[in-house]
PDB file of N, CA and C in Angstrom:
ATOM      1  N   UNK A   1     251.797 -27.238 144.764  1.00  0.00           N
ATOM      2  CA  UNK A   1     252.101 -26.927 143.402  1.00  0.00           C
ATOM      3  C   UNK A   1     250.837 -26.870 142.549  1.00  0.00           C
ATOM      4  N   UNK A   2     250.064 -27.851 142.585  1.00  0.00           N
ATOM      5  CA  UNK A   2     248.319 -27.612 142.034  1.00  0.00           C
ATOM      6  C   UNK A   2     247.667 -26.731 142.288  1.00  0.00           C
ATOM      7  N   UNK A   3     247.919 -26.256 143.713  1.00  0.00           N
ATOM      8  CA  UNK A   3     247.316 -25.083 143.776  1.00  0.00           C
ATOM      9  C   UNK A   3     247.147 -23.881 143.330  1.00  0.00           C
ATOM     10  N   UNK A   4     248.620 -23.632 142.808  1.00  0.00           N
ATOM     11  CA  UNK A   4     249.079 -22.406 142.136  1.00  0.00           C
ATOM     12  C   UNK A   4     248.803 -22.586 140.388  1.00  0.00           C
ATOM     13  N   UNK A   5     248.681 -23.636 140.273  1.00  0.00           N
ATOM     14  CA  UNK A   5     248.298 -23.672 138.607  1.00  0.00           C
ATOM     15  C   UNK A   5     246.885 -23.594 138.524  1.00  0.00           C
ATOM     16  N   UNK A   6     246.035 -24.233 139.268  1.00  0.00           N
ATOM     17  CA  UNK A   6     244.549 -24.111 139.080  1.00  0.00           C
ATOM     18  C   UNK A   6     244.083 -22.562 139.147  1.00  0.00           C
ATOM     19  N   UNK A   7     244.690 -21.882 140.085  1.00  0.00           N
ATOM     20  CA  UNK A   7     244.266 -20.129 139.811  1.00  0.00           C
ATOM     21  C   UNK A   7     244.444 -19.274 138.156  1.00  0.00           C
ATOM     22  N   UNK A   8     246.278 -20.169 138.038  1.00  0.00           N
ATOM     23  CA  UNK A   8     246.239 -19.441 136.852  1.00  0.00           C
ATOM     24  C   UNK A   8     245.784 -20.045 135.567  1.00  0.00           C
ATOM     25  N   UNK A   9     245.484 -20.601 135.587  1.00  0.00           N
ATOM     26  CA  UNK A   9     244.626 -21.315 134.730  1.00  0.00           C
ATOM     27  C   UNK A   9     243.348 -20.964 134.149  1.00  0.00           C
ATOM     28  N   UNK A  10     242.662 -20.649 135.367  1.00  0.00           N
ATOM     29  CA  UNK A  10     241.459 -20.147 135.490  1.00  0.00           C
ATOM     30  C   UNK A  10     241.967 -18.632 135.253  1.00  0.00           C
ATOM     31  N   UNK A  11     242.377 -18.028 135.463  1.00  0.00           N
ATOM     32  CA  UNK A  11     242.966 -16.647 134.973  1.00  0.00           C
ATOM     33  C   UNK A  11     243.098 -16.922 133.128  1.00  0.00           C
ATOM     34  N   UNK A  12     243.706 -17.722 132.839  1.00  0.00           N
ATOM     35  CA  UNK A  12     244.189 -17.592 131.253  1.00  0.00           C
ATOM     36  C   UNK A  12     242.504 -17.814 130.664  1.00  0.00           C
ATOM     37  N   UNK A  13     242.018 -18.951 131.354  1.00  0.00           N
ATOM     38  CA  UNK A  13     240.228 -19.094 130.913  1.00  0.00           C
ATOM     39  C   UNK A  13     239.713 -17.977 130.605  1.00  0.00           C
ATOM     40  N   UNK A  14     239.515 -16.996 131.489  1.00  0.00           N
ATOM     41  CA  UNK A  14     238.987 -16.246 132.165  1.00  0.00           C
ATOM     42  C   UNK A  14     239.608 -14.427 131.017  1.00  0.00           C
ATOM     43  N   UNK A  15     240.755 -14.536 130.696  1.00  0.00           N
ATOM     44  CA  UNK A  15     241.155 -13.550 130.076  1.00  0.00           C
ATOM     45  C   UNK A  15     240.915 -13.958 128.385  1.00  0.00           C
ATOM     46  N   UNK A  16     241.024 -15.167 128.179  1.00  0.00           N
ATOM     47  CA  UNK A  16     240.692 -15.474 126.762  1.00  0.00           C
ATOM     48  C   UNK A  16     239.094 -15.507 126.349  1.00  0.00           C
ATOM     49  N   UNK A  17     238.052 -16.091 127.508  1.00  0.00           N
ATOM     50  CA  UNK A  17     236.881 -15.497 127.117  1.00  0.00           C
ATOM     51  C   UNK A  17     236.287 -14.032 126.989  1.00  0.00           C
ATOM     52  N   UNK A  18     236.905 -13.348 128.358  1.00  0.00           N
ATOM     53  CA  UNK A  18     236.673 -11.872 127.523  1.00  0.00           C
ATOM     54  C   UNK A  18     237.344 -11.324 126.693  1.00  0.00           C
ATOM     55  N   UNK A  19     238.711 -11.826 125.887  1.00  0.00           N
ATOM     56  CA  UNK A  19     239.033 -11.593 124.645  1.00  0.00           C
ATOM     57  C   UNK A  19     237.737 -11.777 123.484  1.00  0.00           C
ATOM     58  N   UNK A  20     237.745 -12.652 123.525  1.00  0.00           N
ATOM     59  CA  UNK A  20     236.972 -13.620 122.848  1.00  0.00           C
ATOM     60  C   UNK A  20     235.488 -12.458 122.406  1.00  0.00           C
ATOM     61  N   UNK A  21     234.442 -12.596 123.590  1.00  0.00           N
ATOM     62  CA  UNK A  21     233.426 -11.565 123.407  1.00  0.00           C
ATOM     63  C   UNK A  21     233.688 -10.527 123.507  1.00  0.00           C
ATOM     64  N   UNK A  22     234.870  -9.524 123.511  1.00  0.00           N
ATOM     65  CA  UNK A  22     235.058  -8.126 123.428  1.00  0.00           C
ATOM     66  C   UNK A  22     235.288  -8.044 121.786  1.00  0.00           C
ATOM     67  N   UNK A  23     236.250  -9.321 121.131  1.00  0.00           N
ATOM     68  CA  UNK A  23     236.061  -8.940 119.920  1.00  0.00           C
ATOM     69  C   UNK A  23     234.998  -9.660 118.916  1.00  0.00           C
ATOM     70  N   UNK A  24     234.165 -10.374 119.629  1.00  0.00           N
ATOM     71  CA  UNK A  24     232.640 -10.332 118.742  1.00  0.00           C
ATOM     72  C   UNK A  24     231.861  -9.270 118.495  1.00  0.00           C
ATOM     73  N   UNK A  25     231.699  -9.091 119.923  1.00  0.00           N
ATOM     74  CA  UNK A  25     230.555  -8.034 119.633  1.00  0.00           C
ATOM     75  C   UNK A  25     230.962  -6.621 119.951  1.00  0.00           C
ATOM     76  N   UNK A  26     232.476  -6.208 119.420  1.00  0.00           N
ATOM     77  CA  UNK A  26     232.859  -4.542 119.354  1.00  0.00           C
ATOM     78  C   UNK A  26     233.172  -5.252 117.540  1.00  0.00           C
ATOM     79  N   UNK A  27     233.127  -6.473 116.644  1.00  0.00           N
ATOM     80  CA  UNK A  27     233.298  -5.669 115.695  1.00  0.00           C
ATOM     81  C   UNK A  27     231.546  -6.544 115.068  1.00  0.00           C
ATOM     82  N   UNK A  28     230.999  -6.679 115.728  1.00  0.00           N
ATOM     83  CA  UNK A  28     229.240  -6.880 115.359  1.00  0.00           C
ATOM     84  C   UNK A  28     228.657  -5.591 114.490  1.00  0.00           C
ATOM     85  N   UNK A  29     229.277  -4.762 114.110  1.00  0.00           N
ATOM     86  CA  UNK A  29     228.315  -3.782 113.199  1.00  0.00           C
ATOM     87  C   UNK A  29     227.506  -4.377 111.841  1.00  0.00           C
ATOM     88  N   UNK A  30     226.312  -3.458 111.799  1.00  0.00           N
ATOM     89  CA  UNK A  30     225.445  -3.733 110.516  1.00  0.00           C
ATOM     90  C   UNK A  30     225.911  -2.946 109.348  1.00  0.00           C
ATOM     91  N   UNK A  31     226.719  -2.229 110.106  1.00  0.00           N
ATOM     92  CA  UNK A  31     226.625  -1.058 108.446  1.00  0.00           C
ATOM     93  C   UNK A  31     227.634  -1.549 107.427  1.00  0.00           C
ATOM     94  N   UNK A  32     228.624  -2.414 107.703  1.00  0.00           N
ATOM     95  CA  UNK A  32     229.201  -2.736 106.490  1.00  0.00           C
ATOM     96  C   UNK A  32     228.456  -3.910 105.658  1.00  0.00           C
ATOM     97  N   UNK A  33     227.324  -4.646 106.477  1.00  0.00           N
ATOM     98  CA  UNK A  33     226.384  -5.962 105.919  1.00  0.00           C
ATOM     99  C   UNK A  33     225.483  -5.007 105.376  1.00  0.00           C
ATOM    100  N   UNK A  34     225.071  -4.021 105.747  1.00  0.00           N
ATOM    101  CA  UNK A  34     223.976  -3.468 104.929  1.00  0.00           C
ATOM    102  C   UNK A  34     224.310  -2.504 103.607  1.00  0.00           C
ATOM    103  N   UNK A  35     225.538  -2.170 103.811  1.00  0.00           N
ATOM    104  CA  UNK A  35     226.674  -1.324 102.446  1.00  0.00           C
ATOM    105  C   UNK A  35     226.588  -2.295 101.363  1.00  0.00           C
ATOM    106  N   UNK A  36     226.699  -3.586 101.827  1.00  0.00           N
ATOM    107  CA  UNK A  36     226.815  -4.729 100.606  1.00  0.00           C
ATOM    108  C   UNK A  36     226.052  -5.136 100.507  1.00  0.00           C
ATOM    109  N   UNK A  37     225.010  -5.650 100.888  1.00  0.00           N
ATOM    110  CA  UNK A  37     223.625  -5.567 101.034  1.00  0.00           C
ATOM    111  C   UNK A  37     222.778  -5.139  99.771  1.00  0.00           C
ATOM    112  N   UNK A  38     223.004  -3.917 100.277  1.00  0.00           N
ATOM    113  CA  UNK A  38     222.540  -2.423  99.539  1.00  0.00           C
ATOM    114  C   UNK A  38     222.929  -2.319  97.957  1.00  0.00           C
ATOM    115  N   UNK A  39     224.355  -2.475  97.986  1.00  0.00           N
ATOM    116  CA  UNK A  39     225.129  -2.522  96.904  1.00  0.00           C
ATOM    117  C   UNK A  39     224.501  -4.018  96.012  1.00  0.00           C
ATOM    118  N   UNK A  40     224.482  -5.121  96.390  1.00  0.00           N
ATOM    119  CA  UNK A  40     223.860  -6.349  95.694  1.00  0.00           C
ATOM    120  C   UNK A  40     222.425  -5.854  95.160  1.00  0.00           C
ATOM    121  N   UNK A  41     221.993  -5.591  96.102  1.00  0.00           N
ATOM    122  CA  UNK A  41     220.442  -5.320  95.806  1.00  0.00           C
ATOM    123  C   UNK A  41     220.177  -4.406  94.416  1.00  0.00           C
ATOM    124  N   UNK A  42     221.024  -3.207  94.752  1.00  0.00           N
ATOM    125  CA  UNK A  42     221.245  -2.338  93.665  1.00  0.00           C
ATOM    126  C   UNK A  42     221.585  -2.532  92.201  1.00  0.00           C
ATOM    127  N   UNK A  43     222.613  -3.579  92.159  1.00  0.00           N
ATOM    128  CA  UNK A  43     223.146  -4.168  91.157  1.00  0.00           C
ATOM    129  C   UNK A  43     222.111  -5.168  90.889  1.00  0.00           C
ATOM    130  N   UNK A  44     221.239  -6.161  91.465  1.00  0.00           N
ATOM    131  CA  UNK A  44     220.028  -6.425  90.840  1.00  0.00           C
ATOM    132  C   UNK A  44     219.036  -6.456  90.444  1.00  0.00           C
ATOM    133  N   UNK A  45     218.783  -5.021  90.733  1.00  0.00           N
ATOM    134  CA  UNK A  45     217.414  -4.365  90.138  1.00  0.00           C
ATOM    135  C   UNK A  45     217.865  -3.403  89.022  1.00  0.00           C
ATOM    136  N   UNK A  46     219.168  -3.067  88.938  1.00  0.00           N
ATOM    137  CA  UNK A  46     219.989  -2.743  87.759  1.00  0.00           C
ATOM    138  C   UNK A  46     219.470  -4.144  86.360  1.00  0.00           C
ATOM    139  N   UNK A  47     220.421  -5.286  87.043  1.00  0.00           N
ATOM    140  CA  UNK A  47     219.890  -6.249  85.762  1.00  0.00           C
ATOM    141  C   UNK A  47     218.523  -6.565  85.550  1.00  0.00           C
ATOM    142  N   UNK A  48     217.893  -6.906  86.507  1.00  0.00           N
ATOM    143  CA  UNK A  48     216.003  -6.886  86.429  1.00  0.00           C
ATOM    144  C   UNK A  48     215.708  -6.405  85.711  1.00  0.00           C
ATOM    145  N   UNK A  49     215.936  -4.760  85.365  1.00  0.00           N
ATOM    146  CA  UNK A  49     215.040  -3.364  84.884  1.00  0.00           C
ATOM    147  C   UNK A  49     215.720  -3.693  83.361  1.00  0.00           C
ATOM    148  N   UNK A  50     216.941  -4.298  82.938  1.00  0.00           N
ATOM    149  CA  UNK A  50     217.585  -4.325  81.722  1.00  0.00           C
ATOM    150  C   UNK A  50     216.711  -5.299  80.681  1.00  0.00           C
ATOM    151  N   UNK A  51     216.835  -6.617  81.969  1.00  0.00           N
ATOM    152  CA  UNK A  51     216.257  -7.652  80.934  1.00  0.00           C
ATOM    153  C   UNK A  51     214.414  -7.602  80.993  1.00  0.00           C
ATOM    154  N   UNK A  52     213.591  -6.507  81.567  1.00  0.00           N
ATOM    155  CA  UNK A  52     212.711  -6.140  81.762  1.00  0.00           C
ATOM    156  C   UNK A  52     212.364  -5.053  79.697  1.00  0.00           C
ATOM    157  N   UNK A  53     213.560  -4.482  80.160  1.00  0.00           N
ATOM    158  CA  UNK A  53     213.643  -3.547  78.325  1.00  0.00           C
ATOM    159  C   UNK A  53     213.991  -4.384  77.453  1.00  0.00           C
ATOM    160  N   UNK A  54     214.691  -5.209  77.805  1.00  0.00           N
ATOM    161  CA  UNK A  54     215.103  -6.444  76.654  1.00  0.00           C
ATOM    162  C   UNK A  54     213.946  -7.335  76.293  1.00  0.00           C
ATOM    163  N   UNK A  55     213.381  -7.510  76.881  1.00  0.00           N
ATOM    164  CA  UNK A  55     212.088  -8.543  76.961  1.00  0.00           C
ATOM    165  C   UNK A  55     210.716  -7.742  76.192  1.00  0.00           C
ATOM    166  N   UNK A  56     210.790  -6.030  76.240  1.00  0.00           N
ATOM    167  CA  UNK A  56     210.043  -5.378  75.526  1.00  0.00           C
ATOM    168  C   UNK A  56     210.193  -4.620  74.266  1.00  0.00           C
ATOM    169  N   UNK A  57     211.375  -5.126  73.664  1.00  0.00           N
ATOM    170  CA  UNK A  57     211.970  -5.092  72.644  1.00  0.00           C
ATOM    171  C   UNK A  57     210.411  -5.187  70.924  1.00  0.00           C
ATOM    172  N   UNK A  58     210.814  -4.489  70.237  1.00  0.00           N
ATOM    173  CA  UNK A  58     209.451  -4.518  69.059  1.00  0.00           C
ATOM    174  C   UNK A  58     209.903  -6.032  68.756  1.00  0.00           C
ATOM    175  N   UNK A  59     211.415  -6.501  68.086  1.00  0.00           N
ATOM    176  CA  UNK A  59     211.514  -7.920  67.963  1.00  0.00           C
ATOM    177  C   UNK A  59     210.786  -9.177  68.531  1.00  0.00           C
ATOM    178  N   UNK A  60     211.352  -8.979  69.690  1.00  0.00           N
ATOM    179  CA  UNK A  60     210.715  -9.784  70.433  1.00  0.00           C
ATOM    180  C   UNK A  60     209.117 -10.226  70.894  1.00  0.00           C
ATOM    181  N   UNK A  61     208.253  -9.379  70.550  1.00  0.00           N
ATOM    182  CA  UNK A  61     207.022  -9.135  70.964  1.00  0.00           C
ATOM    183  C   UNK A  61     206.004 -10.111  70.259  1.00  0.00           C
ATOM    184  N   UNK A  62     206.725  -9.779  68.669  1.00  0.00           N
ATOM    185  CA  UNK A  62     205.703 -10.435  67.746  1.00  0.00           C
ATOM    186  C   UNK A  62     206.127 -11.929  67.534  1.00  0.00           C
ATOM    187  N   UNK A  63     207.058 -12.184  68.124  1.00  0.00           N
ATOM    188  CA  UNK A  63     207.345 -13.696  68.271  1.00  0.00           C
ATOM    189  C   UNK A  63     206.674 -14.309  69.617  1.00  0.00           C
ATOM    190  N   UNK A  64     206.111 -13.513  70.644  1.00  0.00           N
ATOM    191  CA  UNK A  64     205.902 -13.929  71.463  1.00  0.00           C
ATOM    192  C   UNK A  64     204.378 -14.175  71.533  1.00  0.00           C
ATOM    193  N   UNK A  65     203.779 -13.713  70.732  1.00  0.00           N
ATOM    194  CA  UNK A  65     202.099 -13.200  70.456  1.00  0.00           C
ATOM    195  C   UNK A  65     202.043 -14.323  69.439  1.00  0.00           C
ATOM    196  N   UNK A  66     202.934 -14.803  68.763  1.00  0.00           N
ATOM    197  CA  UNK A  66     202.434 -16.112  68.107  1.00  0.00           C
ATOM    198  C   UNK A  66     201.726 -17.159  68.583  1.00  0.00           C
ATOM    199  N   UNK A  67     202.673 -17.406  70.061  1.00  0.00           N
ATOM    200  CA  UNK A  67     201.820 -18.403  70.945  1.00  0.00           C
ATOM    201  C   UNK A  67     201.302 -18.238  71.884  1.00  0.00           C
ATOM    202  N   UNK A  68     199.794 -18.764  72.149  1.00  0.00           N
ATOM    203  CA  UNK A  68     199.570 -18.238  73.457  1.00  0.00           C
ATOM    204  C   UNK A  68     200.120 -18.931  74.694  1.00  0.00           C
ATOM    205  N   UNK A  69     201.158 -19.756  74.863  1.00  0.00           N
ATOM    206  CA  UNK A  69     201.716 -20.559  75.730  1.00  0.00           C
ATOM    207  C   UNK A  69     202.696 -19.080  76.309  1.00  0.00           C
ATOM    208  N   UNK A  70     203.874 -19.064  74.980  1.00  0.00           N
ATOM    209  CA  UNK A  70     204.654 -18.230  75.335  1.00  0.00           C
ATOM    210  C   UNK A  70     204.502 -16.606  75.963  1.00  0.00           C
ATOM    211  N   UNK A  71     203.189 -16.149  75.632  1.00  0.00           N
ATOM    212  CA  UNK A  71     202.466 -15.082  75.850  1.00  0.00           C
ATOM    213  C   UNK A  71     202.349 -15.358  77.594  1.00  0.00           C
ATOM    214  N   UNK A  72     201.776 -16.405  77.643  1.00  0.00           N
ATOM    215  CA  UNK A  72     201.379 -17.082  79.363  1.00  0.00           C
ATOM    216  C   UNK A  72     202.493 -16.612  79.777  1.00  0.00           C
ATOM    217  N   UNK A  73     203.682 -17.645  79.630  1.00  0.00           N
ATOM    218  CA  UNK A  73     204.923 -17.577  80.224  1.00  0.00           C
ATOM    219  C   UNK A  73     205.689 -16.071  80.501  1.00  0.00           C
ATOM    220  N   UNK A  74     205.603 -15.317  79.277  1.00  0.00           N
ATOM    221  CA  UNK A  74     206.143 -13.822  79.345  1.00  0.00           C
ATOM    222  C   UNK A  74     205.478 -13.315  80.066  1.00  0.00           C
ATOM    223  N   UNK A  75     204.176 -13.561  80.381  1.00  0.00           N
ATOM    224  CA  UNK A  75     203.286 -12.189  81.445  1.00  0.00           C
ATOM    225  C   UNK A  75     203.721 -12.862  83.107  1.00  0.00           C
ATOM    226  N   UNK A  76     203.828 -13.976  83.363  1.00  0.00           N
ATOM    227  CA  UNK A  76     203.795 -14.929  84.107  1.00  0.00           C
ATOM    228  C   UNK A  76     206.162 -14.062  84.710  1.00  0.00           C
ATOM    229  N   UNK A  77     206.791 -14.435  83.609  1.00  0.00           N
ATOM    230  CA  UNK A  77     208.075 -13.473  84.027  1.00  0.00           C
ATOM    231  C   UNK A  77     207.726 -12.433  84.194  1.00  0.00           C
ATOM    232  N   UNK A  78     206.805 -11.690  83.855  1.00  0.00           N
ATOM    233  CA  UNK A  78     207.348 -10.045  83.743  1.00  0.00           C
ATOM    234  C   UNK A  78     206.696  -9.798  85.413  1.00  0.00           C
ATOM    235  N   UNK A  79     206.027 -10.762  86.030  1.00  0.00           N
ATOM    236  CA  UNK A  79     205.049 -10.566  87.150  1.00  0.00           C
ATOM    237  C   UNK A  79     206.203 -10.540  87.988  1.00  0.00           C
ATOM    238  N   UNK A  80     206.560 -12.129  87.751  1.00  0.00           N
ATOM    239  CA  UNK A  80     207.731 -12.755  88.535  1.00  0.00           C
ATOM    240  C   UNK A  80     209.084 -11.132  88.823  1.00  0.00           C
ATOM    241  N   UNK A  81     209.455 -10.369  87.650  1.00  0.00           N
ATOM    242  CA  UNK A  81     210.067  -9.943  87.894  1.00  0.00           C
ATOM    243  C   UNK A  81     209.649  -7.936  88.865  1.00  0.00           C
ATOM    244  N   UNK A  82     208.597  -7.509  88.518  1.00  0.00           N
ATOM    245  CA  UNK A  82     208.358  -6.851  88.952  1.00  0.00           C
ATOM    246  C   UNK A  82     207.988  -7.087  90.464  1.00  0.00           C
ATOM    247  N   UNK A  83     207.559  -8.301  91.105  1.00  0.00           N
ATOM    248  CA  UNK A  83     207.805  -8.799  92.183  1.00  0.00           C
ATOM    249  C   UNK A  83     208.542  -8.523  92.724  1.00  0.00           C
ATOM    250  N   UNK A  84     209.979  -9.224  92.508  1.00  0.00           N
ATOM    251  CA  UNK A  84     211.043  -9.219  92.790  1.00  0.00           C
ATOM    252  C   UNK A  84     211.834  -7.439  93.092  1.00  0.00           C
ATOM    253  N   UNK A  85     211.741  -6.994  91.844  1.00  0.00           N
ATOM    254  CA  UNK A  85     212.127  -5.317  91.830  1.00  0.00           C
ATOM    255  C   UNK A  85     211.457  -4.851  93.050  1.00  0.00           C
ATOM    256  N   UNK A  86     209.885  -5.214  93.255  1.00  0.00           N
ATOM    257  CA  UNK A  86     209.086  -4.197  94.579  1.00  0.00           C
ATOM    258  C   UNK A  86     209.830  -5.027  96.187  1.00  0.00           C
ATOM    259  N   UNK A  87     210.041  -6.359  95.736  1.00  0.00           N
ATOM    260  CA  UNK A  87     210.539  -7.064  97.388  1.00  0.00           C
ATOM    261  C   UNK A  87     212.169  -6.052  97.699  1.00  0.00           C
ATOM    262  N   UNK A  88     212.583  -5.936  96.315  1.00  0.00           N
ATOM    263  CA  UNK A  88     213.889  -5.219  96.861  1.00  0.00           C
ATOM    264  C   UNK A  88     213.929  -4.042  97.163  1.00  0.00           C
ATOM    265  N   UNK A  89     213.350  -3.461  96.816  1.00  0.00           N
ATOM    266  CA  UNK A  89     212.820  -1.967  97.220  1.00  0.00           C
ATOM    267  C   UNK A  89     212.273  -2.150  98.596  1.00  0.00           C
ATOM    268  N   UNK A  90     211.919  -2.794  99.184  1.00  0.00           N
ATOM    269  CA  UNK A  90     211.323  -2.671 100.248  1.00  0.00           C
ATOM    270  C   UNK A  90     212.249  -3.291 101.071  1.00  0.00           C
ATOM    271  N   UNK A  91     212.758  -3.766 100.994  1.00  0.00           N
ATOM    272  CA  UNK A  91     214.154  -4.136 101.856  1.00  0.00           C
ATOM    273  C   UNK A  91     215.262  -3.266 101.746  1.00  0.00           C
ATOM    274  N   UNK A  92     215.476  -2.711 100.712  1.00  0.00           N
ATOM    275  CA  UNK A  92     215.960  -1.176 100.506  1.00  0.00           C
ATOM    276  C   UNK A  92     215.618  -0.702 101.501  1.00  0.00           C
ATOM    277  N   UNK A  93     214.478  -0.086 101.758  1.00  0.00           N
ATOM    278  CA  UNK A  93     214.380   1.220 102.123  1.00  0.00           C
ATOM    279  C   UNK A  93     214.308   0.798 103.886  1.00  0.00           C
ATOM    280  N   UNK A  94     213.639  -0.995 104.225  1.00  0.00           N
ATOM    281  CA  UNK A  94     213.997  -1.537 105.658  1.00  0.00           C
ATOM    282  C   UNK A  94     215.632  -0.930 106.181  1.00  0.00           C
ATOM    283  N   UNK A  95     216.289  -1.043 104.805  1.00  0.00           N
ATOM    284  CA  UNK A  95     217.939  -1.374 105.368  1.00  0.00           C
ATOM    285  C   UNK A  95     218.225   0.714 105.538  1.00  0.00           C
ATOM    286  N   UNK A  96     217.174   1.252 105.162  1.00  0.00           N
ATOM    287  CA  UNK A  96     217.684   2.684 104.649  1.00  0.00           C
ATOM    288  C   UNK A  96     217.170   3.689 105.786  1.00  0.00           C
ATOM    289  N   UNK A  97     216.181   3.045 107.025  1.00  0.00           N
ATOM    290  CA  UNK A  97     215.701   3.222 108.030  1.00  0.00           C
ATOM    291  C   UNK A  97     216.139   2.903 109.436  1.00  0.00           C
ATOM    292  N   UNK A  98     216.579   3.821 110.136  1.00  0.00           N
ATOM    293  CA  UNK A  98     217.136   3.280 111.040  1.00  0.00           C
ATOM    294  C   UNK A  98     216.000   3.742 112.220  1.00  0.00           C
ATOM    295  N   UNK A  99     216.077   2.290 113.219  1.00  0.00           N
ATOM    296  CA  UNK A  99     215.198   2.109 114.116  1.00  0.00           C
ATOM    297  C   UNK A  99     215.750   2.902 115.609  1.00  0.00           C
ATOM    298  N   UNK A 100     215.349   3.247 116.497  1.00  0.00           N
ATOM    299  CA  UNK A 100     214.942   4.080 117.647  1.00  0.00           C
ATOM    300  C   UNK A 100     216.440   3.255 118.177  1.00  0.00           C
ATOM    301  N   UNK A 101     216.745   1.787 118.364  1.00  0.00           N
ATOM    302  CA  UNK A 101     217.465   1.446 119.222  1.00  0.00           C
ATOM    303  C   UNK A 101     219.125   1.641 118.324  1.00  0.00           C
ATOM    304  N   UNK A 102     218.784   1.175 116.962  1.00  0.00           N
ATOM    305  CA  UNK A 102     220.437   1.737 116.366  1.00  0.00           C
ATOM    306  C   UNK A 102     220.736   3.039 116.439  1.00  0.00           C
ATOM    307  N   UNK A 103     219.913   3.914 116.487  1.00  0.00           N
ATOM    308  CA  UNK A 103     220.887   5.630 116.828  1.00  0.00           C
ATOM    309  C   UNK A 103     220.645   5.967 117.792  1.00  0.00           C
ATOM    310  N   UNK A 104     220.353   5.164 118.684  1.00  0.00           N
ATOM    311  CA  UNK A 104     220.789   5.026 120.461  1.00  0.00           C
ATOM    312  C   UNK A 104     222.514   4.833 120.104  1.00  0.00           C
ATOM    313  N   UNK A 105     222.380   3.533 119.897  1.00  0.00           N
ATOM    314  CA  UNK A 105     223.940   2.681 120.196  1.00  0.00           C
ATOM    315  C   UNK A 105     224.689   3.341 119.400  1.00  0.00           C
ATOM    316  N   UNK A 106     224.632   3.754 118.143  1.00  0.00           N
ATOM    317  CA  UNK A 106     225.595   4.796 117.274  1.00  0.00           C
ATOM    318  C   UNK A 106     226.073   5.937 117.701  1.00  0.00           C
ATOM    319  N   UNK A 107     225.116   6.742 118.606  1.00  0.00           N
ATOM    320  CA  UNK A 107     225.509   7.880 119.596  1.00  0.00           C
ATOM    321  C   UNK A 107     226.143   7.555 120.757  1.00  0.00           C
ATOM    322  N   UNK A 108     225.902   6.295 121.080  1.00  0.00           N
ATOM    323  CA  UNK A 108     227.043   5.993 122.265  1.00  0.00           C
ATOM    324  C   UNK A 108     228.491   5.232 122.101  1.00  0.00           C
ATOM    325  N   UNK A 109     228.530   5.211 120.686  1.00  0.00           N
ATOM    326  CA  UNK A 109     229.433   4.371 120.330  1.00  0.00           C
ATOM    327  C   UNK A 109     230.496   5.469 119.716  1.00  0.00           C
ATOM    328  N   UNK A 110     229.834   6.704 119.517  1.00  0.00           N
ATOM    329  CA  UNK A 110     230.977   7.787 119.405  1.00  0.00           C
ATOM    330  C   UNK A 110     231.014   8.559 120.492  1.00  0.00           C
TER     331      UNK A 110
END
């Protein structure tokens, strides 16, 4: 009687692990992580570039030239943020490039 359960057993093992990795890595795609990705990124170099015009406002300027602390600090953000705008752009355009081995697997995957 053990005998016959230890086979199927190992059968149910055996069919639930390749369940298991058939549906990891058939639904492993990048392109919906890089759609949103893309889309975040987009939407924050959207607000960056806003509060970048907001920050160069005529109002704002001559309050900021009063002190030279605050002057520090504003050139010190505007660095901080143009930084930021060029790191995303460049991860942009990483995510906007596709490498030798993904349109291998994309052509074999249709």
């Amino acid at each position: 009687m053990q005998q016959n359960r230890k086979p199927n057993y190992t059968k149910h093992k055996l069919t639930l692990l390749l369940t298991i990795i058939a549906i990891t890595t058939g639904c492993a795609t990048n392109n919906r992580h890089k759609k949103i990705a893309l889309k975040i990124i987009k939407n924050n170099n959207a607000i960056l570039k806003e509060i970048k015009k907001e920050r160069s406002r005529d109002s704002i300027k001559p309050l900021i030239k009063k002190s030279p602390k605050l002057a520090n600090a504003e050139k010190r953000l505007m660095m901080a943020i143009n930084a930021v705008i060029e790191s995303n752009e460049t991860v942009k355009t990483e995510f906007k490039t596709k490498h030798r081995k993904e349109v291998l697997n994309e052509r074999r995957e249709r």
